[in-house]
Protein backbone atom coordinates (compact mmCIF):
# COMPACT_ATOMS: atom_id res chain seq x y z
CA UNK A 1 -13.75 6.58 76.26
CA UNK A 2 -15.82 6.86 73.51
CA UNK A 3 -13.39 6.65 70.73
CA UNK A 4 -12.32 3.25 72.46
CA UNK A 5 -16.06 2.23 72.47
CA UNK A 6 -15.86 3.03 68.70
CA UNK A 7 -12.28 0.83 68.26
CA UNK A 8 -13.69 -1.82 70.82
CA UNK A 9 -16.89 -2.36 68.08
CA UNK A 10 -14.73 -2.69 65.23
CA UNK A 11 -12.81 -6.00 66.97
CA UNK A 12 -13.58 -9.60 66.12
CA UNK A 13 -10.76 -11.83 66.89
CA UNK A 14 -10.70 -15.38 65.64
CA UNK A 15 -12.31 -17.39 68.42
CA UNK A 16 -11.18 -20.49 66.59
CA UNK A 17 -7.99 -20.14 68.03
CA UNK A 18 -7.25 -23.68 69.84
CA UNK A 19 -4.74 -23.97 72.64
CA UNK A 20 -1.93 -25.22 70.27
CA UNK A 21 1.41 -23.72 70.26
CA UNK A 22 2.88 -21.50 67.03
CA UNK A 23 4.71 -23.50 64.66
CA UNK A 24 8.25 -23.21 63.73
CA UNK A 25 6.82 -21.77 60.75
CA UNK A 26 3.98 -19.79 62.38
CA UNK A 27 6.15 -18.30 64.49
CA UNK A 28 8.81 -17.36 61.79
CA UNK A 29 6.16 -15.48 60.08
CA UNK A 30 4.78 -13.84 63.27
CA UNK A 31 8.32 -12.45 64.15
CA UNK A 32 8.15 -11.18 60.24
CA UNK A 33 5.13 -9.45 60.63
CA UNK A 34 6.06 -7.88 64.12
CA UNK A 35 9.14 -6.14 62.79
CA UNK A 36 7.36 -4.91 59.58
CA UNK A 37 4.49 -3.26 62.27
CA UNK A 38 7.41 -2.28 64.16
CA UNK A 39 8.52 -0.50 61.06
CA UNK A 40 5.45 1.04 60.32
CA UNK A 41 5.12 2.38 63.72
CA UNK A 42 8.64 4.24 63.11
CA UNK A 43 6.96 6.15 60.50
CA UNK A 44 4.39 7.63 62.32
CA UNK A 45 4.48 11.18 64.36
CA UNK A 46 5.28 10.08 68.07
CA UNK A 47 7.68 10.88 70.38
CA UNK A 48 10.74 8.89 70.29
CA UNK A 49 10.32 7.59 73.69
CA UNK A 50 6.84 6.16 73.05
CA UNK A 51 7.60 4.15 70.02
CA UNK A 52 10.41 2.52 71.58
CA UNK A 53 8.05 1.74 74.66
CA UNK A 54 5.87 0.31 71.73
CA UNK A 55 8.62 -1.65 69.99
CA UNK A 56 9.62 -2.91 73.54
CA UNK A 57 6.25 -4.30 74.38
CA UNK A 58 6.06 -5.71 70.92
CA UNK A 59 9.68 -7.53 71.42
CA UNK A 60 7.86 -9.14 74.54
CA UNK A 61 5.07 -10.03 72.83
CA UNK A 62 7.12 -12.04 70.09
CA UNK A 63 9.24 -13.85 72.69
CA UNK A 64 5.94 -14.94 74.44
CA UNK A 65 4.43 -16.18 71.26
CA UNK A 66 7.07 -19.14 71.72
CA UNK A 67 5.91 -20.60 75.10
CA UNK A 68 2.36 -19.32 74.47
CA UNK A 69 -0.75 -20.94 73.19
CA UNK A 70 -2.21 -19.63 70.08
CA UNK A 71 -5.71 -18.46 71.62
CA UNK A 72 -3.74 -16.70 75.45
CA UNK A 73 -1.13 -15.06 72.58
CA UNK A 74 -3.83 -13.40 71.03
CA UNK A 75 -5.87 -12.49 74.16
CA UNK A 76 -2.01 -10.85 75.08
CA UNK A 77 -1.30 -9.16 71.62
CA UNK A 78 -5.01 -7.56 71.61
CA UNK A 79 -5.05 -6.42 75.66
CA UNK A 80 -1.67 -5.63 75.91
CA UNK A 81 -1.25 -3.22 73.08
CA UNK A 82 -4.48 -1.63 73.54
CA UNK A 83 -3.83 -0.84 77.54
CA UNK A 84 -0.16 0.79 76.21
CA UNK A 85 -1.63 2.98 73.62
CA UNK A 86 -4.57 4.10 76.33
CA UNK A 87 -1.96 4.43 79.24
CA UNK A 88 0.10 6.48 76.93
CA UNK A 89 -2.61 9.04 75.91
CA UNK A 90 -1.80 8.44 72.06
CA UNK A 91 -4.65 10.55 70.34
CA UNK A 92 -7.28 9.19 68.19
CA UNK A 93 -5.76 9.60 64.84
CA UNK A 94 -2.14 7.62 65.87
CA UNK A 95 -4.09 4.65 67.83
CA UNK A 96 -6.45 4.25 64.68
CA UNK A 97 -3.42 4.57 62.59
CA UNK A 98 -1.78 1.97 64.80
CA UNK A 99 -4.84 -0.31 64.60
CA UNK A 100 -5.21 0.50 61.26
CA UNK A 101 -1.34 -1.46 60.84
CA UNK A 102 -2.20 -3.83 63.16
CA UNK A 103 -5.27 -4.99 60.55
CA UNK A 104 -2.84 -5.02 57.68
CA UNK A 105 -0.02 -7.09 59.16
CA UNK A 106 -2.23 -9.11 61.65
CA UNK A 107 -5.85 -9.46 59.90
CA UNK A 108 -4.86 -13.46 58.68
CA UNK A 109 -3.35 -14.58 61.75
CA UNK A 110 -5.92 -12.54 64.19
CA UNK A 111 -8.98 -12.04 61.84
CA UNK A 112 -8.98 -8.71 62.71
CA UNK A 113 -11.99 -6.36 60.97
């Protein structure tokens, strides 16, 4: 618990986030930036079975960014992929690792830090 106290401190999300739907365009570049996080989660050392648990919650999350507003999307990306990693027991050095690639791909459209 206290390493996610630590990761929970380092969060601030965009609260400018309005309930507008993703552009054509905002969502082309969303689905871009999934798959190259989805890529970068290949590399790292985890069992085969959890990174395809993480690229199948990550498929979801893309195909909800098209019905979903902007600001409930986020609130989904954020929760959802931070309850998977924690119900999956990844250790500290893969979920900062993870969140580390979440900042790089994410940081623009999130305002991650």
């Amino acid at each position: 618990w206290g390493n996610i106290e630590r990761f929970a401190t380092d969060i601030k999300i965009n609260s400018g986030l309005n309930n507008d739907k993703f552009t054509a365009h905002q969502y082309q570049i969303l689905s871009e930036r999934i798959l190259r996080l989805q890529n970068g989660i290949d590399t790292l050392t985890l069992p085969a079975d959890q990174i395809s648990i993480i690229n199948e919650k990550l498929d979801y999350l893309k195909a909800q960014a098209k019905t979903m507003s902007k600001s409930d999307w986020q609130a989904l990306f954020i929760g959802g992929l931070w309850t998977l990693l924690v119900t999956m027991s990844v250790s500290t050095e893969t979920g900062h690792q993870i969140w580390e690639l979440i900042k790089e791909f994410f940081n623009d459209i999130l305002l991650l830090h």
